[in-house]
Protein backbone atom coordinates (compact mmCIF):
# COMPACT_ATOMS: atom_id res chain seq x y z
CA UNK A 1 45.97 59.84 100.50
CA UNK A 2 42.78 58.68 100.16
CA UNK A 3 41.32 59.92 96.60
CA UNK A 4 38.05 57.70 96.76
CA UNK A 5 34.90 58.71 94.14
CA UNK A 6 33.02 61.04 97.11
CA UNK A 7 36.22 62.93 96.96
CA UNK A 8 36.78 63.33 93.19
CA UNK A 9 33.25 64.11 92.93
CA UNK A 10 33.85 67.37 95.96
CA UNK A 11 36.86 68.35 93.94
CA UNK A 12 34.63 68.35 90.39
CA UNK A 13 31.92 70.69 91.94
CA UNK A 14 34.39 73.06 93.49
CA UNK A 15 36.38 72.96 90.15
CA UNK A 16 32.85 74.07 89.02
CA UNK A 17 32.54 77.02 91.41
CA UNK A 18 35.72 78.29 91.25
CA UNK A 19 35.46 78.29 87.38
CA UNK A 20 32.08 79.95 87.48
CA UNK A 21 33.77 83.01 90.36
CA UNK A 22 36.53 83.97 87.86
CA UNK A 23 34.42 85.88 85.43
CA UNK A 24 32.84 88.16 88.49
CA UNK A 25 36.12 88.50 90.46
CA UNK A 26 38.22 89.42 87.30
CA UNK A 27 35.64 92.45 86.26
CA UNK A 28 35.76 93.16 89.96
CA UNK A 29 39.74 93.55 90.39
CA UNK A 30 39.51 95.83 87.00
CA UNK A 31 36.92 98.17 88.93
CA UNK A 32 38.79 98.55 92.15
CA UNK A 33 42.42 98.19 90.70
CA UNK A 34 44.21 101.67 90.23
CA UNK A 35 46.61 101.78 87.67
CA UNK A 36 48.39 99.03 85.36
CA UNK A 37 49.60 95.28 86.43
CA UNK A 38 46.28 94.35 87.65
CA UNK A 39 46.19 90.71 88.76
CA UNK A 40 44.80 88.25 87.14
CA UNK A 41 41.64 86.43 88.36
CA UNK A 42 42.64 83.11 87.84
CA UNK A 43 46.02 83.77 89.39
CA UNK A 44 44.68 84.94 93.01
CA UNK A 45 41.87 82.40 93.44
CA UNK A 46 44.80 80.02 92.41
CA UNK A 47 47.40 81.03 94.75
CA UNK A 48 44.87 81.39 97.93
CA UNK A 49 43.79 77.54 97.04
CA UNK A 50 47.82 76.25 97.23
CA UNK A 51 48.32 79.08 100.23
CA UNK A 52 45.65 77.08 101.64
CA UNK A 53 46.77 73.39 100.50
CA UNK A 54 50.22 74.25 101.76
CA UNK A 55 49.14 74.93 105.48
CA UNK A 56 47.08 72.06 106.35
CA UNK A 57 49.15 69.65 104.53
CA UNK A 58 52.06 71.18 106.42
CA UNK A 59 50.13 70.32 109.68
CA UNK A 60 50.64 66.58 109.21
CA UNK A 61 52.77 64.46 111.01
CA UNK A 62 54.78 62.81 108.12
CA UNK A 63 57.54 63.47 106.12
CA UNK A 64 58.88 66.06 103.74
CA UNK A 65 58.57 63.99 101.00
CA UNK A 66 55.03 62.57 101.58
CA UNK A 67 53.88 66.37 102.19
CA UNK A 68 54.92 66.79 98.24
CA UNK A 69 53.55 63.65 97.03
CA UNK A 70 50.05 64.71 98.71
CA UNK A 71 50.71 68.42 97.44
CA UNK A 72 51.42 67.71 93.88
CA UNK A 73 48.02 64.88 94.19
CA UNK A 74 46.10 67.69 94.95
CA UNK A 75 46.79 70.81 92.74
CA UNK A 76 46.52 68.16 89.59
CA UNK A 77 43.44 67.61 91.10
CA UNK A 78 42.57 70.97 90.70
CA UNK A 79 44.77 72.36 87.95
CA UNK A 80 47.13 73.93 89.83
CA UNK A 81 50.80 74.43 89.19
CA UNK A 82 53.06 73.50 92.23
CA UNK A 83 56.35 73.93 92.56
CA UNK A 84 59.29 71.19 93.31
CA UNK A 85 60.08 70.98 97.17
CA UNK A 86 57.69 72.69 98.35
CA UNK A 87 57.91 71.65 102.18
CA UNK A 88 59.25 72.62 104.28
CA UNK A 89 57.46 75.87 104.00
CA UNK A 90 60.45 77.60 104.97
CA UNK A 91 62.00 77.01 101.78
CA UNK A 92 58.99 77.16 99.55
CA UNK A 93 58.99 78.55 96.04
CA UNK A 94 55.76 78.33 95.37
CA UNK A 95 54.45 81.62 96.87
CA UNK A 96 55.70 84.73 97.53
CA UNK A 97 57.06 84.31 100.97
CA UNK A 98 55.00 87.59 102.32
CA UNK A 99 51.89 85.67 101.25
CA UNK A 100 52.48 82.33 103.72
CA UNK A 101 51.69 84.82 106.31
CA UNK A 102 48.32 86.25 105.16
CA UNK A 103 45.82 82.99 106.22
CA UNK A 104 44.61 85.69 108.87
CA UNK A 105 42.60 88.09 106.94
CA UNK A 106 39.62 87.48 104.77
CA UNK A 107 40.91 86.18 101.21
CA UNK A 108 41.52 89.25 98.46
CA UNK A 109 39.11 87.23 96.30
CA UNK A 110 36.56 87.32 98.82
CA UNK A 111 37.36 90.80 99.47
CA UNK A 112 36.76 91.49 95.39
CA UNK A 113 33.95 89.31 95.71
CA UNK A 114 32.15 91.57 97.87
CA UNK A 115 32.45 94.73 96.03
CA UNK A 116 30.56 93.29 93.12
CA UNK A 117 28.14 91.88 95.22
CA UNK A 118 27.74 94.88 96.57
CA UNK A 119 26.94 96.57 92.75
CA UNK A 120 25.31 93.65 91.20
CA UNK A 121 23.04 92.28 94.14
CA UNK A 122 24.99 89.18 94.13
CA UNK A 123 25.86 86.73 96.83
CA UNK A 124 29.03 85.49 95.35
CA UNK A 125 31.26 86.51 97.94
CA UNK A 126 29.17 84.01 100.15
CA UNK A 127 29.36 80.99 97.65
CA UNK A 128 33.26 81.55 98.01
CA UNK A 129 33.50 81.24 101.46
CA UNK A 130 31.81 78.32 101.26
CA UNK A 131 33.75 76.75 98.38
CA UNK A 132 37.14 78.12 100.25
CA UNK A 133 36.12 76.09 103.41
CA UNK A 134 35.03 73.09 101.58
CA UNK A 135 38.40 73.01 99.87
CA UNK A 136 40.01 73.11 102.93
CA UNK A 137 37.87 70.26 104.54
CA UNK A 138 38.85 68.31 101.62
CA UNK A 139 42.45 68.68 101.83
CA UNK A 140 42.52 67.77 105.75
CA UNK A 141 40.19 64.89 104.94
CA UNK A 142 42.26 62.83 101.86
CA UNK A 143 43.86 60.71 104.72
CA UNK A 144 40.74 60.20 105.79
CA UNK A 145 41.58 61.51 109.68
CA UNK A 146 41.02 64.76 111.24
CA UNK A 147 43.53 65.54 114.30
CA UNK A 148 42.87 68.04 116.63
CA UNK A 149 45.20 70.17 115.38
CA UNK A 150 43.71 70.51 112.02
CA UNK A 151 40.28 70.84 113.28
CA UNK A 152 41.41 74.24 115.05
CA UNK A 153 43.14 75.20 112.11
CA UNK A 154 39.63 74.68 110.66
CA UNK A 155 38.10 76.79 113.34
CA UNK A 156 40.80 79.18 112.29
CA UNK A 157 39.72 79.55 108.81
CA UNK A 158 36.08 79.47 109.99
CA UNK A 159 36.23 82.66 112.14
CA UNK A 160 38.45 84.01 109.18
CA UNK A 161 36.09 83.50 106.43
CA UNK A 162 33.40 84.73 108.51
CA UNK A 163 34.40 86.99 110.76
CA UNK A 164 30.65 88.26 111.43
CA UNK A 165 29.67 88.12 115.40
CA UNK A 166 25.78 88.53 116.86
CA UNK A 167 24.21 91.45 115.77
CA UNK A 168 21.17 93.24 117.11
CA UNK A 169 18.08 93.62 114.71
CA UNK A 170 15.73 96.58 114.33
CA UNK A 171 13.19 94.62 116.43
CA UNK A 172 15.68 94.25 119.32
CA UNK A 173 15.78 90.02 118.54
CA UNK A 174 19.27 89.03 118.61
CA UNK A 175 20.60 87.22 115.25
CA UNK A 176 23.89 85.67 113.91
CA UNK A 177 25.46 88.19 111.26
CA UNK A 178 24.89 87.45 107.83
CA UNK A 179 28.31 86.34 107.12
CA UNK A 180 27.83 83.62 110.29
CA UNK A 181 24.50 82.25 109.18
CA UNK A 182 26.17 81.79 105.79
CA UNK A 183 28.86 79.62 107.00
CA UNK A 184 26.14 77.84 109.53
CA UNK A 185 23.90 76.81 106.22
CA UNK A 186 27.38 76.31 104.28
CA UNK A 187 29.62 74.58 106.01
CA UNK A 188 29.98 70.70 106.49
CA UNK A 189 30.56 69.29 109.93
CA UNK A 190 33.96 67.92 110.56
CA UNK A 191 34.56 65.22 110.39
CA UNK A 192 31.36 64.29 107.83
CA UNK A 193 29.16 61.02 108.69
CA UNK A 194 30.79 58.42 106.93
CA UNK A 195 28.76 57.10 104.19
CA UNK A 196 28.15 53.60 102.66
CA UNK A 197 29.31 53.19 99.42
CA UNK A 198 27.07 53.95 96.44
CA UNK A 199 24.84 51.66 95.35
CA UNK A 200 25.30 49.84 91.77
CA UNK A 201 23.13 51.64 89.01
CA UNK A 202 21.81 48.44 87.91
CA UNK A 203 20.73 47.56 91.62
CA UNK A 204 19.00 50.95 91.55
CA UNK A 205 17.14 50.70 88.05
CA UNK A 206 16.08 46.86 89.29
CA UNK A 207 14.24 48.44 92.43
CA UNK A 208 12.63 51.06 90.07
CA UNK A 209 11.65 48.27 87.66
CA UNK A 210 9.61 46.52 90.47
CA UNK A 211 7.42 49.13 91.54
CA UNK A 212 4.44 48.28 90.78
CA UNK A 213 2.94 50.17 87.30
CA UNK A 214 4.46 53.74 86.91
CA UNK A 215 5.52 52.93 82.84
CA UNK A 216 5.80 56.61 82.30
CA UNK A 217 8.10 57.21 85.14
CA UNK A 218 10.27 54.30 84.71
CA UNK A 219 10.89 56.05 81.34
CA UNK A 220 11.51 60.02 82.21
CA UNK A 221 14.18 58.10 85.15
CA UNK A 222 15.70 56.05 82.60
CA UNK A 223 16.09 59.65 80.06
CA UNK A 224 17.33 61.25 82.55
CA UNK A 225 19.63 58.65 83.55
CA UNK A 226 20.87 58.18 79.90
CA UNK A 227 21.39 62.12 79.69
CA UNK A 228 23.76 62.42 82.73
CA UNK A 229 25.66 59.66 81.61
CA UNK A 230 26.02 61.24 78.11
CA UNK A 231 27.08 64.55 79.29
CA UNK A 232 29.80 62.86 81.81
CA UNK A 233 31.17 60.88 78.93
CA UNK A 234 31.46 64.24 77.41
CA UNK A 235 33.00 66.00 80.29
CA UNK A 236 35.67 62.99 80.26
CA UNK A 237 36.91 63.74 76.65
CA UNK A 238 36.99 67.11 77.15
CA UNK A 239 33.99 68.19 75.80
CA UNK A 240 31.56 70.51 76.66
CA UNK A 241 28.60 69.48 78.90
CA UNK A 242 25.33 71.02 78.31
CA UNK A 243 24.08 72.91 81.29
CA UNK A 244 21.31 71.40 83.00
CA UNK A 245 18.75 71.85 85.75
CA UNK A 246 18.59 68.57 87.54
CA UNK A 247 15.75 69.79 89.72
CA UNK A 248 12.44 67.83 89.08
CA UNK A 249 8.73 68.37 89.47
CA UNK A 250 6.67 65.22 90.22
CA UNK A 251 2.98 65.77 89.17
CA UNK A 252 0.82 63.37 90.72
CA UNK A 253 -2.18 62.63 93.21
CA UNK A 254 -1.63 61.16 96.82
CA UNK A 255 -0.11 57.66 97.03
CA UNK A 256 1.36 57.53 93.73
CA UNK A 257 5.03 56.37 94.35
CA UNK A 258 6.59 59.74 94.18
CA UNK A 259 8.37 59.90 97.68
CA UNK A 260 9.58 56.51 96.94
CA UNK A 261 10.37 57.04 93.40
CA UNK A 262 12.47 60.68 94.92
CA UNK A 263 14.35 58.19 97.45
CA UNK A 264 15.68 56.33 94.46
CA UNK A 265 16.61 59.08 92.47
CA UNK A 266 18.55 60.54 95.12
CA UNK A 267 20.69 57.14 94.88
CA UNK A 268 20.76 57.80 91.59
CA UNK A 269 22.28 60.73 91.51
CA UNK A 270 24.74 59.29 93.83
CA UNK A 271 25.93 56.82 91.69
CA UNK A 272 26.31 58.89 88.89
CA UNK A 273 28.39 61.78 90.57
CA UNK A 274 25.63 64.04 90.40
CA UNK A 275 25.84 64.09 93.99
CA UNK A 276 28.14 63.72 97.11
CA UNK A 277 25.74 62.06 99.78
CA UNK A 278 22.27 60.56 97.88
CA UNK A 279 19.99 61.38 101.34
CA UNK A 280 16.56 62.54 100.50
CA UNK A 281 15.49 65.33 102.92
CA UNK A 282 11.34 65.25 103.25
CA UNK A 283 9.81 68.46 103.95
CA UNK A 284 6.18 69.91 103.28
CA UNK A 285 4.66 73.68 103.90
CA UNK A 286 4.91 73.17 107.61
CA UNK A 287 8.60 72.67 107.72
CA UNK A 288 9.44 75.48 106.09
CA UNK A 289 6.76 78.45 106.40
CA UNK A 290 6.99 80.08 110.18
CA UNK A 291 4.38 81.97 111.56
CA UNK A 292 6.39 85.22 112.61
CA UNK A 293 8.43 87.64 110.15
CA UNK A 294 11.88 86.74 109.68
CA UNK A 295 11.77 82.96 110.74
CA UNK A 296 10.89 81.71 107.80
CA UNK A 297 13.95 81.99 106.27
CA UNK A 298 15.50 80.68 108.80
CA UNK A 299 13.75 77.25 108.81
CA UNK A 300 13.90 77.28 105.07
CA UNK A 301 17.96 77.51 105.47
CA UNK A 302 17.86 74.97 108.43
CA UNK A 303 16.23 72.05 105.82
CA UNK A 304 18.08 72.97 103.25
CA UNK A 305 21.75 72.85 104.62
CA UNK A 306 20.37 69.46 105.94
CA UNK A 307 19.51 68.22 102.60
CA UNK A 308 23.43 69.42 100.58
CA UNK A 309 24.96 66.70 99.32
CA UNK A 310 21.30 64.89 98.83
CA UNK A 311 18.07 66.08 97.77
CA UNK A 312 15.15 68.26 98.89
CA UNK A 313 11.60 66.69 98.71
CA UNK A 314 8.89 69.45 99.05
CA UNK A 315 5.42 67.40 99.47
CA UNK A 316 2.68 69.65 98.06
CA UNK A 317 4.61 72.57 97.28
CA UNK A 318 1.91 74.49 95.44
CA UNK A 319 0.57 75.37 99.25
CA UNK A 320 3.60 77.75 99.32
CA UNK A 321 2.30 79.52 96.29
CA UNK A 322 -1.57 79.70 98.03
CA UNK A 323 -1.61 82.23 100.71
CA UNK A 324 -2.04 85.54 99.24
CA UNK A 325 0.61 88.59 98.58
CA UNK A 326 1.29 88.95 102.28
CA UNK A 327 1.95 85.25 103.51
CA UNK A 328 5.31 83.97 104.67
CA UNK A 329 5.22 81.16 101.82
CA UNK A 330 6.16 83.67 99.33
CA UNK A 331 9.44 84.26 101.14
CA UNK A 332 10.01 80.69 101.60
CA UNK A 333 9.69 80.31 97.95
CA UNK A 334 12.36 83.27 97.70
CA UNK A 335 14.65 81.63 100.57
CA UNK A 336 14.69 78.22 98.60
CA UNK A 337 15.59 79.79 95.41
CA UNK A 338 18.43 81.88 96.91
CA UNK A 339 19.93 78.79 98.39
CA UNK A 340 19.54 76.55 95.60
CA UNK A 341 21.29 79.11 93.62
CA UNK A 342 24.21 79.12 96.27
CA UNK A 343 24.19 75.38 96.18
CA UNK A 344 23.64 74.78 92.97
CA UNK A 345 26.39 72.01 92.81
CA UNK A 346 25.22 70.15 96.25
CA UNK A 347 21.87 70.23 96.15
CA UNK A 348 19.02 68.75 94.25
CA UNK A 349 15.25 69.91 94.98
CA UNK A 350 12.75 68.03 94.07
CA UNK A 351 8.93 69.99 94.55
CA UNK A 352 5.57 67.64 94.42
CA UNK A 353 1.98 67.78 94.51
CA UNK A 354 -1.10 68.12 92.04
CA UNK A 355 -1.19 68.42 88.05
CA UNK A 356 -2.82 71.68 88.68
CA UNK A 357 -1.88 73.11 91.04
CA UNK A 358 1.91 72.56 90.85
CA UNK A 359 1.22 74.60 87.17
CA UNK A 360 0.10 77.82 89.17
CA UNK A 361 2.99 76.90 91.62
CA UNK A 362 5.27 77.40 89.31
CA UNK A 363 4.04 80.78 87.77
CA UNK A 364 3.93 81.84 91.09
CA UNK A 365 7.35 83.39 90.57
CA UNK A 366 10.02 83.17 87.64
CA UNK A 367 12.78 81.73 89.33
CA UNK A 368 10.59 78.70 89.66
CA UNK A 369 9.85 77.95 86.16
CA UNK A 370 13.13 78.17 84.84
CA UNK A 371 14.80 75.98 87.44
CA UNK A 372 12.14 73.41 87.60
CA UNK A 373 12.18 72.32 83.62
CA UNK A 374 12.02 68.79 83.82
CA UNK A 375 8.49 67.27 85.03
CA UNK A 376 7.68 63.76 85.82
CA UNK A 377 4.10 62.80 85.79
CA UNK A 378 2.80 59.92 87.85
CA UNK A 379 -0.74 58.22 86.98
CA UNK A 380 -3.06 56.89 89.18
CA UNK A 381 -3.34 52.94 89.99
CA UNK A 382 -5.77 50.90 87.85
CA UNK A 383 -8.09 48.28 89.53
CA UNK A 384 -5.55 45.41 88.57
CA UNK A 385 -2.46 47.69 90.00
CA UNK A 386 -3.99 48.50 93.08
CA UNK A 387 -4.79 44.25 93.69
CA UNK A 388 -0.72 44.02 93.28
CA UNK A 389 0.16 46.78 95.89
CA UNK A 390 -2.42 44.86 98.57
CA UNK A 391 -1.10 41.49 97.62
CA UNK A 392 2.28 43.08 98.23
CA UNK A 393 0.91 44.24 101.78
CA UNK A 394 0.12 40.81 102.79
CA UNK A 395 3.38 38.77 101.51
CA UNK A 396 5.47 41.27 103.59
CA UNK A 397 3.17 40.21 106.80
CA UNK A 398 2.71 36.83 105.86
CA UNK A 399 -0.41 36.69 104.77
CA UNK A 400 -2.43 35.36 101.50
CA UNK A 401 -5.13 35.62 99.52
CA UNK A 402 -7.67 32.99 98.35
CA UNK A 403 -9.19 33.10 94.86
CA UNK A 404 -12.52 34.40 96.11
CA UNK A 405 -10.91 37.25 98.12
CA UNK A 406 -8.88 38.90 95.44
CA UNK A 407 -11.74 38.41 93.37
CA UNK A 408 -14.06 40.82 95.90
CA UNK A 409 -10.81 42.93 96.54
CA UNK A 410 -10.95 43.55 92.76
CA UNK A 411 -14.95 44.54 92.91
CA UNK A 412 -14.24 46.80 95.83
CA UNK A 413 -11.17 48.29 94.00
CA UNK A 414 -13.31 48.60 90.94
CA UNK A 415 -15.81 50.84 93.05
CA UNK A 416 -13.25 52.79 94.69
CA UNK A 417 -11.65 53.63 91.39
CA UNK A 418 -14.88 54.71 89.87
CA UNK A 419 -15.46 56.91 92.72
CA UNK A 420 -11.80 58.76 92.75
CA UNK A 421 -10.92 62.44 92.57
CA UNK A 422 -7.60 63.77 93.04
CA UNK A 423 -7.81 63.25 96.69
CA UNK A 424 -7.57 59.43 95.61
CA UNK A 425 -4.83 57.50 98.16
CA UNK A 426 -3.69 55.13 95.30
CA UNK A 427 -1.39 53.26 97.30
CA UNK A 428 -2.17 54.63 100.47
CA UNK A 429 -5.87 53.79 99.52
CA UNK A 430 -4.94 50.11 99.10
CA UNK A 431 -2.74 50.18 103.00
CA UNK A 432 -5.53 51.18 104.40
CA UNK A 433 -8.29 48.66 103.25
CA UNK A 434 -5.42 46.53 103.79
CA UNK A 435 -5.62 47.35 107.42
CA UNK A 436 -9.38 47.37 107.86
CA UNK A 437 -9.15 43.98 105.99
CA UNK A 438 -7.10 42.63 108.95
CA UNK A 439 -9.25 44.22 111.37
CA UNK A 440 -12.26 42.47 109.74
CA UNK A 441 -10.21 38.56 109.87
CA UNK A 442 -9.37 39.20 113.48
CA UNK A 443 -13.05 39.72 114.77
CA UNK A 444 -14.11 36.27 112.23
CA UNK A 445 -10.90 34.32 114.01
CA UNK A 446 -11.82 35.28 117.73
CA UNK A 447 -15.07 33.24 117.00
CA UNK A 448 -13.61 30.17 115.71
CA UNK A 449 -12.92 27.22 118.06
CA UNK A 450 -9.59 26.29 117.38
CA UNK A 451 -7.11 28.47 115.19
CA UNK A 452 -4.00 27.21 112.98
CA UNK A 453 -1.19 29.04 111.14
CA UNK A 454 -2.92 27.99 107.81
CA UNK A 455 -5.89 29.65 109.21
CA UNK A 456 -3.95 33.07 110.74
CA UNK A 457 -2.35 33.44 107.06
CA UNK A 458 -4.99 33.02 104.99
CA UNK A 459 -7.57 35.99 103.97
CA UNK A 460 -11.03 34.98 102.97
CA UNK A 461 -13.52 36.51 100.60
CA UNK A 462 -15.99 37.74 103.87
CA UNK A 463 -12.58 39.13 105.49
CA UNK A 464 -13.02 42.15 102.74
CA UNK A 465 -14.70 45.38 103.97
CA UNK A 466 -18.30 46.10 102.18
CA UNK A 467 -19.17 49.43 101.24
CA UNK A 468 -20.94 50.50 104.23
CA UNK A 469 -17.31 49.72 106.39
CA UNK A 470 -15.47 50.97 103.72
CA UNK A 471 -17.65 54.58 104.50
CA UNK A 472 -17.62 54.24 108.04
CA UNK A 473 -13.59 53.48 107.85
CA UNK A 474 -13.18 57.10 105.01
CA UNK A 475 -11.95 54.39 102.82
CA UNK A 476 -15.19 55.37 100.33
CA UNK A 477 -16.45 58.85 100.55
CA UNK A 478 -20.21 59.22 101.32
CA UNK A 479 -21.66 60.78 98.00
């Protein structure tokens, strides 16, 4: 059985979920339940997760004994009780033998589920679907192999847990049920893209440390860092963890390091256990605000269930917040929250964009400014800075700079960075006389006689754009 760190880190987040559906399904069963001897809530989420264990791990081609070994693995994993000789199933004491037979009908505690849903305008019942499935791609998956048997058990359990066929919408559009677009936006593929390992935390903070300037961020990363160690060290004794929103706001103009910066992060997060998969999902207004009622949501959903396991980079999100009372961002804003809420263990959003403007983002609706508590502010390039980023530009393309051409670059930078508003490129500022800079050696070379490599490397003072190119190329606005 193959208990690597991705899987211990699956089984900690479901732990999570299952922990957090107890309180709701245990008020539920006392509402429905007639009478005395209602169950406990901890006993029927616990008995559907071995009822589950026991059938896929009975659908392996090994022995008896292995089948136990990989049993008992598993329900320590998840604080379970099992019982001795469990397989063959036949013979199990474990369960109640009338219950081996009930993996056809939607789970009891999905059942419950749904009636408080259905009082408290909840979507719990949803989020244990989800965790149900997950569980049981986790179980098939500890050998790391998925045989075609177990993948139609899987299909089994799909269709069971969401049992929800096409329906037909007011409009006449057809449209999954709700239950089926859950478990689309829910449910990882089988098998899952396999993954390199995390990368070392001390790899990670080394990359950080070389970006050029951003002291303040290098120091909110390395809090944050330091407080998700702390409360995992806690976790580990037994302690208790304080909760935490690990979604981030990045305040900042254009060109400022903050996609790269969210790339790393993600990694981060990785490597800490924060999360399964450490991809960073990029995404702006356009991805995720349709133009007709009712697809919004659904595009919202679609980048979302591609970011779980990673994180969710919204590039000037405060244009969701700009449209007025009837525009379709406002229910993209709603759609996000809903599924970060439903995902709360597998998915980290991260929402960018202007000082201002994120601040009216963010009062745009309450859900927002209580998720989003920790903000990372990221300060525009000085003149010295910005010289570093080009000269960075020209080692990768093996080029250089002579004395007397960093010293104009610095005069032009100088000018540039008197000039700035928030529309600034910063980096992307410094690319881009980069680029005009080469344009501007080519047309000197082409006149030259006779051309060596010493001469294609090197970048001369008169190869720098003057003001009037640096207008012409939008490099230096014209007032």
């Amino acid at each position: 059985m193959l208990l690597n760190e991705e899987n211990r880190r699956l089984a900690a987040a479901l732990r999570r979920t299952f922990d957090a559906l107890v309180a709701p399904l245990g008020e539920s069963i006392r509402m429905v339940w007639r009478g005395a001897g209602a169950p406990d809530a901890r006993g029927v989420l616990d008995n559907h997760l071995k009822l589950t264990a026991q059938r896929f791990i009975d659908l392996r081609e090994t022995s008896e004994e292995t089948k136990q070994r990989y049993y008992e693995e598993l329900c320590r994993l998840f604080d379970l009780a099992p019982a001795p000789d469990t397989f063959p199933l036949r013979d199990s004491t474990d369960l109640p033998p009338h219950l081996l037979k009930r993996l056809d009908r939607t789970p009891v505690s999905v059942s419950y589920l749904e009636t408080y849903d259905s009082r408290h305008g909840t979507n719990l019942a949803d989020r244990a679907r989800r965790a149900l499935f997950q569980f049981a791609n986790l179980v098939v998956k500890f050998d790391g192999a998925v045989t075609a048997e177990e993948a139609a058990a899987l299909a089994e359990l799909k269709r069971t847990l969401y049992p929800g066929g096409p329906q037909e919408t007011p409009d006449g559009e057809l449209k999954k049920g709700r239950a089926e677009k859950a478990a689309a936006a829910a449910e990882p593929e089988v098998p899952e893209e396999e993954l390199p390992p995390p990368r070392p935390l001390e790899e990670l903070l080394a990359e950080l440390d070389a970006l050029v300037g951003l002291d303040r961020v290098k120091a909110d990363v390395r809090q944050l860092i330091n407080f998700l160690k702390v409360q995992k060290l806690r976790e580990e004794q037994g302690l208790k963890s304080l909760p935490a929103s690990r979604h981030l706001v990045f305040y900042g103009n254009p060109g400022t390091g903050k996609t790269t910066v969210a790339r790393l992060v993600s990694q981060i997060y990785r490597t800490l256990g924060v999360l399964r998969r450490g991809h960073l999902v990029e995404t702006d207004r356009a991805g995720l605000v349709a133009g007709y009622v009712g697809q919004t949501a659904m595009k919202v959903r679609d980048v979302t269930t591609k970011a779980l396991g990673g994180v969710l980079f919204i590039d000037e999100a405060y244009t969701l917040a700009t449209g007025g009372e009837n525009d379709f961002g406002r229910e993209a804003v709603e759609t996000l929250l809903k599924m970060m809420e439903d995902h709360r263990d597998d998915l980290v959003v991260i929402v960018a964009g202007y000082t201002g403007k994120m601040q009216d983002f963010l009062d745009s609706n309450p859900g927002l400014r209580s998720r989003f508590n920790k903000h990372v502010h990221f300060d525009d390039y000085g003149v010295e800075q910005l010289v570093k980023i080009f000269k960075t530009f020209c080692q990768r393309a093996d080029f250089k700079l002579t004395e007397a051409a960093e010293k104009e670059l610095a005069s032009v930078f100088g000018v540039l960075c008197a000039s700035r508003d928030e529309t600034f490129g910063n980096a992307r500022a410094a690319r881009n006389l980069f680029e005009a800079t080469l344009s501007k050696q080519a047309n000197r070379l082409v006149t030259l006689p006779k051309v060596d490599r010493e001469i294609l490397s090197t970048v001369e003072a008169a190869d720098i754009p003057g003001h009037d190119e640096l207008r012409s190329t939008g490099i230096l606005s014209e007032d």
